[in-house]
Protein backbone atom coordinates (compact mmCIF):
# COMPACT_ATOMS: atom_id res chain seq x y z
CA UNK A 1 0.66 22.97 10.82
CA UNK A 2 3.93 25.17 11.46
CA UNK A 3 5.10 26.74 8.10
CA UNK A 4 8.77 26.60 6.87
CA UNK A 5 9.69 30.11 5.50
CA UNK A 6 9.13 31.86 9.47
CA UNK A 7 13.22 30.91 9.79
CA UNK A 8 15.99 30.88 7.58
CA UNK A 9 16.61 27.44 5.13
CA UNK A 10 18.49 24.99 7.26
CA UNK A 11 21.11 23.22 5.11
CA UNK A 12 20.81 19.24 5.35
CA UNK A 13 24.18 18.13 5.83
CA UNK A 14 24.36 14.35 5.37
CA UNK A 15 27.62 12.84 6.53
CA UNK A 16 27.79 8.50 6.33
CA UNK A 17 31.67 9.07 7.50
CA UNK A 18 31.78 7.63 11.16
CA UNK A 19 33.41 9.69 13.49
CA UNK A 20 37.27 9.09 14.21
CA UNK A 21 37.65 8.41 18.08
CA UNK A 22 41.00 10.31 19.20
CA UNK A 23 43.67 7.48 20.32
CA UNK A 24 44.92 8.17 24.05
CA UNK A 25 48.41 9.34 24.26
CA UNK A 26 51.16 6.64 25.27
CA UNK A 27 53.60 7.23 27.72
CA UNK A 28 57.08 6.32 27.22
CA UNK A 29 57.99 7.17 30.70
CA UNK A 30 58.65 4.18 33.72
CA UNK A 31 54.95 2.86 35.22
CA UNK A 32 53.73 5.40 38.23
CA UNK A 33 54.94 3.70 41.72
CA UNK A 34 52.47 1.41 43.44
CA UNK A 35 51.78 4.16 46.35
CA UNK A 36 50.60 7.20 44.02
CA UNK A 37 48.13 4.55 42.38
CA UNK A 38 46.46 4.23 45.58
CA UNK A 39 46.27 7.84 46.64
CA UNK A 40 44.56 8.41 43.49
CA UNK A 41 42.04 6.38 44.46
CA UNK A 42 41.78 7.47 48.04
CA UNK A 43 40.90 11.40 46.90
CA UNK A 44 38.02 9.81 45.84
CA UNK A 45 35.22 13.06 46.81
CA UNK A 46 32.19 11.43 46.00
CA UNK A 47 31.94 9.31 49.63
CA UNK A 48 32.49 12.88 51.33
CA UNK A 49 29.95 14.72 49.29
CA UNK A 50 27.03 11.75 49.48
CA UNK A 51 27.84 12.00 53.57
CA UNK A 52 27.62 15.66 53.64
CA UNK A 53 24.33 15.69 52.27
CA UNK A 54 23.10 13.05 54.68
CA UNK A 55 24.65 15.29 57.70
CA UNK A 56 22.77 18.66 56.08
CA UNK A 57 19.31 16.82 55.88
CA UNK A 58 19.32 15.19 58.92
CA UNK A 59 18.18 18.17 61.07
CA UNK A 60 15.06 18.57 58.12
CA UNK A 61 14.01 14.91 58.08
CA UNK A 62 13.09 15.75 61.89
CA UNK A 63 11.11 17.96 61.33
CA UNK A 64 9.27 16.72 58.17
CA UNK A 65 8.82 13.27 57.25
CA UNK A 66 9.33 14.02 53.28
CA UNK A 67 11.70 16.23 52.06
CA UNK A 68 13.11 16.77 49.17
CA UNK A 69 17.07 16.03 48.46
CA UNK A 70 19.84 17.70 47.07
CA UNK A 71 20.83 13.93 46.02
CA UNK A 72 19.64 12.79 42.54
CA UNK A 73 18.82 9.51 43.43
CA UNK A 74 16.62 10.20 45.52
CA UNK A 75 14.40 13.24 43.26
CA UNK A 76 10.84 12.05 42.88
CA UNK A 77 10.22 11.74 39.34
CA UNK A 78 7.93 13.87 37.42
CA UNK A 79 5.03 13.06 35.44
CA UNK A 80 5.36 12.94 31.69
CA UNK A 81 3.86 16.09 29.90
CA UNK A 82 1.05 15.51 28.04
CA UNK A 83 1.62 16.04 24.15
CA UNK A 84 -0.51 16.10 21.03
CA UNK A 85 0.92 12.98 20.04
CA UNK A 86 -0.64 11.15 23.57
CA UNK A 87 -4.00 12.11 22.58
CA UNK A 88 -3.53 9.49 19.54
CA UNK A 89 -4.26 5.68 19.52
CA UNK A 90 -0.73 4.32 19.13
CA UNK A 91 -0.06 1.98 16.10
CA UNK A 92 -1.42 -1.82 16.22
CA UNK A 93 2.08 -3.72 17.28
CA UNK A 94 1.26 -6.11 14.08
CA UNK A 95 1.91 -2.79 11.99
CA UNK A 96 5.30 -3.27 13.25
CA UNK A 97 5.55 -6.20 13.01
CA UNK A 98 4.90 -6.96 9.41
CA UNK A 99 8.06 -4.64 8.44
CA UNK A 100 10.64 -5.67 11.11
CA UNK A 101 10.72 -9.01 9.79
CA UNK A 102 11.34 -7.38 6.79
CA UNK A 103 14.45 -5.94 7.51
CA UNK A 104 12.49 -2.41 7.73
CA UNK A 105 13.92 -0.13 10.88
CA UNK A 106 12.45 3.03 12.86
CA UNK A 107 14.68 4.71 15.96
CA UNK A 108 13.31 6.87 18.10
CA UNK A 109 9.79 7.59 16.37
CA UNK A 110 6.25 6.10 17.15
CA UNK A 111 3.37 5.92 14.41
CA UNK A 112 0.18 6.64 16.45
CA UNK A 113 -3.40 6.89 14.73
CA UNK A 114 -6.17 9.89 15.20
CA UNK A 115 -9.20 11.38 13.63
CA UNK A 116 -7.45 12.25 10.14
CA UNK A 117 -5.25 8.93 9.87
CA UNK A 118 -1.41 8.00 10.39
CA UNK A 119 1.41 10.25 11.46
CA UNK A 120 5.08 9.69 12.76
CA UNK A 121 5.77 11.54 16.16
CA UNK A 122 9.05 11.55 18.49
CA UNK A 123 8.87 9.29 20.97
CA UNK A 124 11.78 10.73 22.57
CA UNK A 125 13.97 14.08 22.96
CA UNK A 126 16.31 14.63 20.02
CA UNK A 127 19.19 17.18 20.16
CA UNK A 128 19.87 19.34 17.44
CA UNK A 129 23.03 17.71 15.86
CA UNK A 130 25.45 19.23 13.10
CA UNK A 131 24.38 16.48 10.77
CA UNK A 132 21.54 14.64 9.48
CA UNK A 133 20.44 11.63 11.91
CA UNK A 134 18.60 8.30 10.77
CA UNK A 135 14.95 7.59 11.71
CA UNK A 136 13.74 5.32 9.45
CA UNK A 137 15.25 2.75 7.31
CA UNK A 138 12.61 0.90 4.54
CA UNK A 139 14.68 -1.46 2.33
CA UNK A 140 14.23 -1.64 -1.93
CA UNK A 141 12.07 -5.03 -1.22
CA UNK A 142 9.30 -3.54 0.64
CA UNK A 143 8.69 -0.84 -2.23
CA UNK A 144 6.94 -0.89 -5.52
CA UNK A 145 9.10 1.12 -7.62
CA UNK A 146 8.57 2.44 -11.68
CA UNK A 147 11.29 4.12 -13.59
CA UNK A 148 9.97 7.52 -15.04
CA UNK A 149 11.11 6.25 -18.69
CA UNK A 150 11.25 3.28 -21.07
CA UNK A 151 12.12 0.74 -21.17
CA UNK A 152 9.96 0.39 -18.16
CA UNK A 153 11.85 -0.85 -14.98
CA UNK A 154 10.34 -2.67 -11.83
CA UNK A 155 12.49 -3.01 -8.34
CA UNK A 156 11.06 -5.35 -6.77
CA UNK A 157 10.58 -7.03 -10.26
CA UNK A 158 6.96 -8.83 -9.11
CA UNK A 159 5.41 -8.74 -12.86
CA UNK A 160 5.98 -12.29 -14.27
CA UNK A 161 6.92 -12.37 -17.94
CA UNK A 162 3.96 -12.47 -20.22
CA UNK A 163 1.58 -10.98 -17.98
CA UNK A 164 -1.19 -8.54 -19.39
CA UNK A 165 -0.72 -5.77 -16.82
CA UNK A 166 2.26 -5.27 -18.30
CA UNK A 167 0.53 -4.46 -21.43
CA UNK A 168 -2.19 -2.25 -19.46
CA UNK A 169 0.97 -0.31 -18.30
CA UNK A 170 3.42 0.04 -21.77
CA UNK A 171 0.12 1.50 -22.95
CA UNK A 172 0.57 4.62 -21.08
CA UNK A 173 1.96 7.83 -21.79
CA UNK A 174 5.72 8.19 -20.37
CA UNK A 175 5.45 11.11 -19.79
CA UNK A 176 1.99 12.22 -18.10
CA UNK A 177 0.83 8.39 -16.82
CA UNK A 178 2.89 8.28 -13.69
CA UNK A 179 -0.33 7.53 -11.38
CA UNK A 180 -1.69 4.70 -13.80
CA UNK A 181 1.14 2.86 -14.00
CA UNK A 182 1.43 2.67 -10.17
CA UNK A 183 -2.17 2.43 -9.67
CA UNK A 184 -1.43 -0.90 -11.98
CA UNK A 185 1.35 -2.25 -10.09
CA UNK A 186 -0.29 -2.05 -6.96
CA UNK A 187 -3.52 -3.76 -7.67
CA UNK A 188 -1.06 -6.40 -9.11
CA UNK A 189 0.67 -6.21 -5.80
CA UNK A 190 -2.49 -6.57 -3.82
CA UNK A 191 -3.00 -9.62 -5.45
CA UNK A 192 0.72 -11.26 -5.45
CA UNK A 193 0.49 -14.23 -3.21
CA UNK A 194 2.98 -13.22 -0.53
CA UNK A 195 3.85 -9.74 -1.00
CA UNK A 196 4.31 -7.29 1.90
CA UNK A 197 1.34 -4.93 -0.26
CA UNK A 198 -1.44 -7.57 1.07
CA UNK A 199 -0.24 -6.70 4.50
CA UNK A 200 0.37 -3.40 4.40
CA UNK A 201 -2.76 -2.67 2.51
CA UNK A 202 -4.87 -3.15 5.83
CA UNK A 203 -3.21 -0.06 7.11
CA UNK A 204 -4.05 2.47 4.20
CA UNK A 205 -6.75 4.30 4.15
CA UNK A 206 -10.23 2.74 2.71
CA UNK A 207 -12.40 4.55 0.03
CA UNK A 208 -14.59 6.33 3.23
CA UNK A 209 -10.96 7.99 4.93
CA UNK A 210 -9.19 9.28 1.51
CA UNK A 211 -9.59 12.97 0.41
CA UNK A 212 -8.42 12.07 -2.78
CA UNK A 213 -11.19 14.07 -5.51
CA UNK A 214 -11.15 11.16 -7.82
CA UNK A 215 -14.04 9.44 -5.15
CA UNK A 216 -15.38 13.24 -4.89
CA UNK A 217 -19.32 13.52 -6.00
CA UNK A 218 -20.30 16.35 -7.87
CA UNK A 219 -21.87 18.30 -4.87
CA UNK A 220 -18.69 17.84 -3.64
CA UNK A 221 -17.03 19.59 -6.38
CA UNK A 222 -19.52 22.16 -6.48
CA UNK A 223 -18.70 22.90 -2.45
CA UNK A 224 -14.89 24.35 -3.54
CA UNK A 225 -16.85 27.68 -4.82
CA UNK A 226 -13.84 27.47 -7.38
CA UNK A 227 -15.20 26.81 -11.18
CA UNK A 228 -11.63 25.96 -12.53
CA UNK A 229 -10.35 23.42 -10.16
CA UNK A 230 -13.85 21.63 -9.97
CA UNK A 231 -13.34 21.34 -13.69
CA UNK A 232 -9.78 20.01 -13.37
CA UNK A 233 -10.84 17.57 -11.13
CA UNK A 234 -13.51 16.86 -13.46
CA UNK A 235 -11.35 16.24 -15.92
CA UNK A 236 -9.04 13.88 -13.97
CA UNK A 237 -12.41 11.69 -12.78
CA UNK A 238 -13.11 11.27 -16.40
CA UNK A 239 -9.55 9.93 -17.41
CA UNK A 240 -9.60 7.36 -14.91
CA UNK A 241 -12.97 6.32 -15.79
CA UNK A 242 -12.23 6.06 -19.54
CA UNK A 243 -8.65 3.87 -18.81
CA UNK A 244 -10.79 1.25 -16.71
CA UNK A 245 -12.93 1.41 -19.22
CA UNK A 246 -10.42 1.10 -21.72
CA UNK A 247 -8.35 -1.67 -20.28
CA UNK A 248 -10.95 -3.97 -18.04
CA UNK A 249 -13.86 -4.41 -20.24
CA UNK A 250 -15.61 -8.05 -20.46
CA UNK A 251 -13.18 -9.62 -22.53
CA UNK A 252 -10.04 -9.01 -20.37
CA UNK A 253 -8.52 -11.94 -18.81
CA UNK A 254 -9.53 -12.77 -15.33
CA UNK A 255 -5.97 -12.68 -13.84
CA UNK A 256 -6.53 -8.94 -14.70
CA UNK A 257 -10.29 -8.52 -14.36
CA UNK A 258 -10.04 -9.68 -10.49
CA UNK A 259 -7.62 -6.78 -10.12
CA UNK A 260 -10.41 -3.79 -10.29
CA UNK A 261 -13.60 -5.52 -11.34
CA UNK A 262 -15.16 -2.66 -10.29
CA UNK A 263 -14.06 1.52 -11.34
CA UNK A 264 -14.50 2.59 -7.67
CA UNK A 265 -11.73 -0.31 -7.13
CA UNK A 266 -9.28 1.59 -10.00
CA UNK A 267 -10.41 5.35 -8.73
CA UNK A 268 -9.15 3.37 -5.24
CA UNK A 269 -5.92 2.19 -6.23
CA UNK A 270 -5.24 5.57 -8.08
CA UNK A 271 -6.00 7.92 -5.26
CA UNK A 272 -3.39 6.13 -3.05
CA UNK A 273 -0.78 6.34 -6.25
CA UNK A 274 -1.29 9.84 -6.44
CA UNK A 275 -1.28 10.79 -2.85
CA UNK A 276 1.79 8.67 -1.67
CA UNK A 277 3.71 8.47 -4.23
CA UNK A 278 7.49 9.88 -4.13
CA UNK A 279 9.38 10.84 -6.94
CA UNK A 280 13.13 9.99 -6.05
CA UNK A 281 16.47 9.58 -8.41
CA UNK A 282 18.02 5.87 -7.36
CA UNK A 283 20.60 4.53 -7.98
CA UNK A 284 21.31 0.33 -7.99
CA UNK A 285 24.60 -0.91 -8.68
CA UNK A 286 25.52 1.19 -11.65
CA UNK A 287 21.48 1.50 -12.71
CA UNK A 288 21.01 5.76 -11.92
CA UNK A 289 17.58 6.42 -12.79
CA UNK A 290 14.55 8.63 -11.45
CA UNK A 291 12.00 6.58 -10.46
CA UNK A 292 7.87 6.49 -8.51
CA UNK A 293 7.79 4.96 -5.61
CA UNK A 294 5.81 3.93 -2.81
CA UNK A 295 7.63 3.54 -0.05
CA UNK A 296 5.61 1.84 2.86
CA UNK A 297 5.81 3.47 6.70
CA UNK A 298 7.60 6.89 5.25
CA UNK A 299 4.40 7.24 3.12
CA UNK A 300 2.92 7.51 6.73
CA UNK A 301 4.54 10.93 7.06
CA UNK A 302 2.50 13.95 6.94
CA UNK A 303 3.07 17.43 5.04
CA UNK A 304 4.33 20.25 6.68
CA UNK A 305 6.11 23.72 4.90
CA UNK A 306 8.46 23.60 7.81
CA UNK A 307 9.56 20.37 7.32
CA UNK A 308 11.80 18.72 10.13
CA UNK A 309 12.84 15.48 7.66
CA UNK A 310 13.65 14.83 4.29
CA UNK A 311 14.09 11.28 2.20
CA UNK A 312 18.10 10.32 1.28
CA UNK A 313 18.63 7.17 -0.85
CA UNK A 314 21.07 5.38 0.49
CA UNK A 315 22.72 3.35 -2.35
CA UNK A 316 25.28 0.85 -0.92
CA UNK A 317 22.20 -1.56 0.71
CA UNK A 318 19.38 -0.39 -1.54
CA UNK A 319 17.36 1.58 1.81
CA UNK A 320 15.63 4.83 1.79
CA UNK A 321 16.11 6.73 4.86
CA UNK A 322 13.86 9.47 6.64
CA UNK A 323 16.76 12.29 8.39
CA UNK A 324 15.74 14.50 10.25
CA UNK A 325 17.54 17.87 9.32
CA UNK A 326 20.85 19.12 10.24
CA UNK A 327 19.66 21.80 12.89
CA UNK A 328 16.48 20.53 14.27
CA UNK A 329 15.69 20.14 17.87
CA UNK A 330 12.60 17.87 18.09
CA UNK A 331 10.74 17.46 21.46
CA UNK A 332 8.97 14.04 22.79
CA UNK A 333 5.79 14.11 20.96
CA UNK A 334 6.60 16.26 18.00
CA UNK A 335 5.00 15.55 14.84
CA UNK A 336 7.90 14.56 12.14
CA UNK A 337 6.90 16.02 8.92
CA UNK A 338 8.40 16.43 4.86
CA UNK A 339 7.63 18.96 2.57
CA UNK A 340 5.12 17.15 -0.15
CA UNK A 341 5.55 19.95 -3.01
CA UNK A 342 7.58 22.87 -2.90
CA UNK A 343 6.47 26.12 -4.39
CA UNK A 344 2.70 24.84 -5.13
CA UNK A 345 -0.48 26.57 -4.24
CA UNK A 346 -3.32 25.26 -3.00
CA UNK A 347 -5.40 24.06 -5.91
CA UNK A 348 -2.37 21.65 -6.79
CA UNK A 349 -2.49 20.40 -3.49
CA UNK A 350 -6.29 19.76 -3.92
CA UNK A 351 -5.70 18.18 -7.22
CA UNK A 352 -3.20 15.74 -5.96
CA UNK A 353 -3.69 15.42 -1.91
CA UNK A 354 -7.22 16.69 -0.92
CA UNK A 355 -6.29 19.52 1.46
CA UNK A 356 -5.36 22.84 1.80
CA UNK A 357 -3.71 25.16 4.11
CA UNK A 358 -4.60 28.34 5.19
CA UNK A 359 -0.84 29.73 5.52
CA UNK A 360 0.48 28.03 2.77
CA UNK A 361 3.22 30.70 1.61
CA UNK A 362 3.35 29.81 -2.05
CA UNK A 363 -0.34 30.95 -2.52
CA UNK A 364 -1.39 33.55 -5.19
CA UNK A 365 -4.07 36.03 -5.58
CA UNK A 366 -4.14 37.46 -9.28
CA UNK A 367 -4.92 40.82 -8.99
CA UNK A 368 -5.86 42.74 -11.87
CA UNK A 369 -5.83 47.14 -11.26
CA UNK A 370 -2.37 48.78 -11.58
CA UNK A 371 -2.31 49.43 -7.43
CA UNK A 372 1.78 48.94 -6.27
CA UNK A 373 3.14 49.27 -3.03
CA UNK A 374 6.72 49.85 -2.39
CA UNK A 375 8.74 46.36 -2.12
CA UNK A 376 11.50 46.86 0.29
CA UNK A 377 8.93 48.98 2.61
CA UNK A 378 6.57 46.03 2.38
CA UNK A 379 9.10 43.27 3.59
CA UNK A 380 10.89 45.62 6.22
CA UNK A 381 7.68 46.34 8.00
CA UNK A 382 7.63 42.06 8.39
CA UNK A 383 10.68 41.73 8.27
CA UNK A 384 11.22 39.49 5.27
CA UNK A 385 14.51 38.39 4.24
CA UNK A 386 15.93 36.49 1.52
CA UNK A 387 15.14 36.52 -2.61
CA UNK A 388 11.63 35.92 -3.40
CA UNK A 389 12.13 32.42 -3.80
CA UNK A 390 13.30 32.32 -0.53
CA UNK A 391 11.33 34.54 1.53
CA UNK A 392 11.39 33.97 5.51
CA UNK A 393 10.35 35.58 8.24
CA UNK A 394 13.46 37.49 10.39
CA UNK A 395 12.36 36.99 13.71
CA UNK A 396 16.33 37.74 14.86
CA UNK A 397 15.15 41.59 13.26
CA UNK A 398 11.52 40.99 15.53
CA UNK A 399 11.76 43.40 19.08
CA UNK A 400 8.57 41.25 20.39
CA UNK A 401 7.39 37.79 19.48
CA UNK A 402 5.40 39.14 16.38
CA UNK A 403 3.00 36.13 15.58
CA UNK A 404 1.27 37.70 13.27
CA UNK A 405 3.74 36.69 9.99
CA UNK A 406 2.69 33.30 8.96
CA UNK A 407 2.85 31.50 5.42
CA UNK A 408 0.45 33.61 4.90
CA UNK A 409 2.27 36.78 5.02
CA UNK A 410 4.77 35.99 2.64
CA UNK A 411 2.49 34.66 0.34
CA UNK A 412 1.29 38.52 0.03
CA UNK A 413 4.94 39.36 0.02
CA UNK A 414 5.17 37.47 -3.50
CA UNK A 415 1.37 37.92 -4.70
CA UNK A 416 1.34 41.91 -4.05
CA UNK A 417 1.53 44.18 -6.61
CA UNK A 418 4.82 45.73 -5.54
CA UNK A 419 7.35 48.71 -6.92
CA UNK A 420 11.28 49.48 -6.65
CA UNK A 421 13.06 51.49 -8.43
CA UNK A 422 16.41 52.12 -6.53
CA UNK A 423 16.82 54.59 -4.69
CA UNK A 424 13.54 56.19 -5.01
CA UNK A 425 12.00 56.89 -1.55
CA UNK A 426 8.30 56.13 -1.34
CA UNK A 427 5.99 58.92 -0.90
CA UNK A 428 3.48 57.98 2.22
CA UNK A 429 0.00 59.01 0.51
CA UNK A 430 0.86 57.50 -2.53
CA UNK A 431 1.11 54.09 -0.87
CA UNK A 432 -1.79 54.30 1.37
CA UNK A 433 -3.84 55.11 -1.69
CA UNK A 434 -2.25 51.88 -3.47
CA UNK A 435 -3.13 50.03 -0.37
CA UNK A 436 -6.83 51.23 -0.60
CA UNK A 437 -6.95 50.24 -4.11
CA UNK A 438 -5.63 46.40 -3.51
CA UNK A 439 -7.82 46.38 -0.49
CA UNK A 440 -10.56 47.47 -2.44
CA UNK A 441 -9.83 44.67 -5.05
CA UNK A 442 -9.36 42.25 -2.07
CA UNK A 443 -12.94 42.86 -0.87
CA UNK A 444 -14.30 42.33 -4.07
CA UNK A 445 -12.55 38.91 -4.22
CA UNK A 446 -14.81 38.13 -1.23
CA UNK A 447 -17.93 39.49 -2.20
CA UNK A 448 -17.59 37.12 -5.19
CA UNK A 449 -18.27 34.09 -2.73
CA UNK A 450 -21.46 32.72 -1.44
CA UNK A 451 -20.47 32.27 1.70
CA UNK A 452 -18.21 33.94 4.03
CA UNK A 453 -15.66 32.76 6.24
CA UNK A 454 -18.25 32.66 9.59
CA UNK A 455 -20.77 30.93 7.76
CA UNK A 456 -17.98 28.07 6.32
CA UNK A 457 -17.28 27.20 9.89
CA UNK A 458 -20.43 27.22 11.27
CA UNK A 459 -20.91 24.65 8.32
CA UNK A 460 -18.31 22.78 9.07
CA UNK A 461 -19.38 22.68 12.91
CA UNK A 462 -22.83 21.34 12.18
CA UNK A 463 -21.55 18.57 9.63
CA UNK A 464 -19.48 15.84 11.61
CA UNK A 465 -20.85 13.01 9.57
CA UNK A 466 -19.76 14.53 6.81
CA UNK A 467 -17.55 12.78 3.95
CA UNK A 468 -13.48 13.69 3.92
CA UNK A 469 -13.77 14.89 0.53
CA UNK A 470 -16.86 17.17 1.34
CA UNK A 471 -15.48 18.78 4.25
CA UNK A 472 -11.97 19.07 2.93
CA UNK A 473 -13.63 21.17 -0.37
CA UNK A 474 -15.52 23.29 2.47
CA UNK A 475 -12.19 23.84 3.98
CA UNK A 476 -10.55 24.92 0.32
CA UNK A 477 -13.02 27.74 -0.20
CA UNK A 478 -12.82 28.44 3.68
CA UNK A 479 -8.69 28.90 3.42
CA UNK A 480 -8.70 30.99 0.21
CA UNK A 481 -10.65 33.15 2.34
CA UNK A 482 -8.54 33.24 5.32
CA UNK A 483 -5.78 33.88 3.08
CA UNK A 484 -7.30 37.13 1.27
CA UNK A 485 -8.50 38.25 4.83
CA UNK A 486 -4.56 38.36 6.15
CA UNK A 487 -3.36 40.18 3.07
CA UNK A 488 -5.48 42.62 3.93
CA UNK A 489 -4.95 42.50 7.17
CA UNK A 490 -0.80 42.78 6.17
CA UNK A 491 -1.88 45.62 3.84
CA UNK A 492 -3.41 47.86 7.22
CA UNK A 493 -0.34 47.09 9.52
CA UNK A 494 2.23 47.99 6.39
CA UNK A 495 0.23 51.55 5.92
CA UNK A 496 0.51 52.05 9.99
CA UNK A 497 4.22 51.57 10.09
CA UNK A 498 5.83 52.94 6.61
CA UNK A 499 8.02 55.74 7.98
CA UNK A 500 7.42 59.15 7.03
């Protein structure tokens, strides 16, 4: 996974002007004579050339019966370069299929299949371009769609007047119940004779392949080494379970019963809500409203903090699109990624997506001693530019290729204890002591696990069978060590290169 904040913030220019073709000049004067016409076409060089070339080869085809030619029709052509994206099963055609009828469009992408699900890769070169460029088009009809607010609205409208999971869904809380009221409308579309959702719902993941911690056991839970989040997740396990229980006891009708007769059905249906659902502002006619939605194929993209894409709502036809930024060279075979949540750590991502990252660069360690080290020292040794918002990794400042400042790295840029106080030079053995101090704290940080990070992948080497969700809390504990490892890591190389 590459991480976003190693360059500068590219700006997403999104121009749906078409470009102006320049008109060819007229000329007022008499038409050319019938003679100069012709000698233009005589001085035609590209006969010569192609015999000049035969005459220079002539002597080497003698001598060798293959050569190679300075003619491009007649270069052998090369094999393709393998790419990660070849070493994935490529998407069954009918999961094409089902959305072209539809009016739904991709151009120059592929959806391929591996170990770990879906993901959208290049299936071509892409220049970098000085505006945003189209890759996929998914029109309003294929969605399910819920405005954030009352009065509740639906686009597609698929709930018929009168019907109770309408009910089950004005029940909810506006403002917190986001993933119950899509959770309801797609069990309802799962069961609407003819809607794109019982096609589409082949494709997305079953209970087994989600890492979603609402279908997490309690072992599970216990494997994150991380007595808050467990208890959060806890917490969310028990509020599904109690609004099943709530709204499809024994006397509910069976038009509604049918829909999740069973909680691991509900927990199901929520997990998917939660973990591809995209919060958007739309805008239909005159209608401007924020809205949930999942968006089928774009919920296929995976999560990256150096995003190459981003969603744009394009209003006139009622389409979302997936551009790819203004900027961006992408390869053949390159993954194309968006940014899920900006500015989140890890136990958010946990709590919504079930995964982590070891170099995500909004982590945080809370340390608690009084240890500083001097801030603009600290980001000049890494050269880290920008406002802490926007930290990024210089690499136009870099001598070598320094591949040692990841996510990670400006996550301690943020998380460290740090000091400035204008022009106040730092004093070298006052900052190495500091940097003893946090290390100190650091180490105690891992002490405070049971395991350490050689024994978490060993673990995770021995235990292929093993469920998504109980390897992907294995790899949460494993990546919060990682993470304290390279601050102090950072923390060594800053005390080795603060000038004296």
């Amino acid at each position: 996974m590459s991480i976003s904040v190693l360059n500068p913030p590219a700006y997403c220019i999104v121009n749906h002007h078409h470009h102006h073709h320049h008109q060819l000049h007229k000329f007022n004067a008499s038409p050319l004579p019938p003679i100069s016409v012709c000698k233009c076409r005589i001085r035609s060089v590209r006969p010569v050339s192609a015999v000049m070339v035969a005459d220079e080869t002539s002597s080497s085809l003698d001598s060798s019966p293959i050569s190679t030619s300075t003619f491009p029709l007649f270069q052998p052509s090369l094999p393709p370069e393998p790419t990660p994206a070849t070493q994935l099963e490529p998407a069954d055609p009918d999961f094409y299929k089902i959305g072209y009828v539809r009016s739904m469009r991709a151009y120059g992408i592929e959806f391929r299949e591996g170990p770990d699900g879906f993901g959208v890769y290049a299936s071509k070169d892409i220049e970098a371009l000085r505006r945003a460029r189209v890759i996929m088009e998914i029109p309003l009809e294929l969605m399910l769609t819920i405005s954030q607010k009352l009065p509740w609205m639906f686009f597609p409208d698929i709930i018929p007047v009168g019907h109770p999971i309408f009910d089950i869904i004005n029940s909810t809380n506006p403002e917190t119940d986001w993933d119950l009221r899509m959770a309801c409308l797609l069990l309802y579309a799962f069961d609407c004779k003819g809607n794109f959702w019982q096609l589409y719902g082949d494709f997305l993941p079953g209970p087994d392949e989600c890492t979603s911690f609402l279908l997490a056991t309690e072992e599970d839970l216990l494997e994150l080494q991380d007595k808050e989040l467990a208890s959060t997740l806890r917490e969310q396990q028990r509020r599904a379970l109690e609004f099943w229980e709530k709204n499809w006891h024994s006397a509910v009708p069976l038009k509604v019963k049918r829909l999740a007769p069973e909680p691991e059905r509900f927990m199901w249906a929520l997990s998917i809500a939660q973990s591809r659902c995209i919060d958007k502002q739309i805008r239909i006619g005159a209608l401007v409203q924020d809205s949930n939605m999942l968006v089928p194929y774009a919920d296929m993209l995976n999560h990256s903090f150096e995003p190459n894409c981003f969603f744009h709502w394009r209003f006139k036809d009622r389409m979302l699109e997936v551009m790819i930024n203004a900027g961006k060279k992408i390869k053949k075979g390159d993954e194309m990624t968006v940014d899920y949540m900006d500015g989140k750590m890890n136990n958010l991502f946990m709590q919504r997506y079930g995964f982590s990252s070891p170099v995500n660069p909004w982590d945080v360690i809370q340390f608690s001693g009084n240890a500083r080290v001097h801030l603009d020292s600290f980001l000049s040794v890494f050269n880290i530019s920008g406002l802490p918002e926007d930290y990024y990794h210089n690499s136009k400042l870099s001598y070598d290729d320094d591949r040692f400042v990841d996510g990670a790295v400006i996550a301690a840029a943020r998380t460290t204890p740090t000091w400035s106080d204008g022009d106040i030079p730092l004093i070298p053995s006052l900052e190495r002591k500091a940097v003893k101090e946090l290390q100190e704290e650091c180490q105690q940080m891992l002490a405070g696990f049971s395991t350490t990070v050689d024994q978490d992948q060993k673990i995770l080497e021995s235990i292929p069978e093993a469920t998504r969700t109980h390897e992907a809390a294995i790899k949460y504990r494993l990546h919060r060590k990682l993470f304290i490892e390279k601050v102090i890591q950072a923390l060594d190389i800053y005390q080795e290169r603060i000038l004296f």
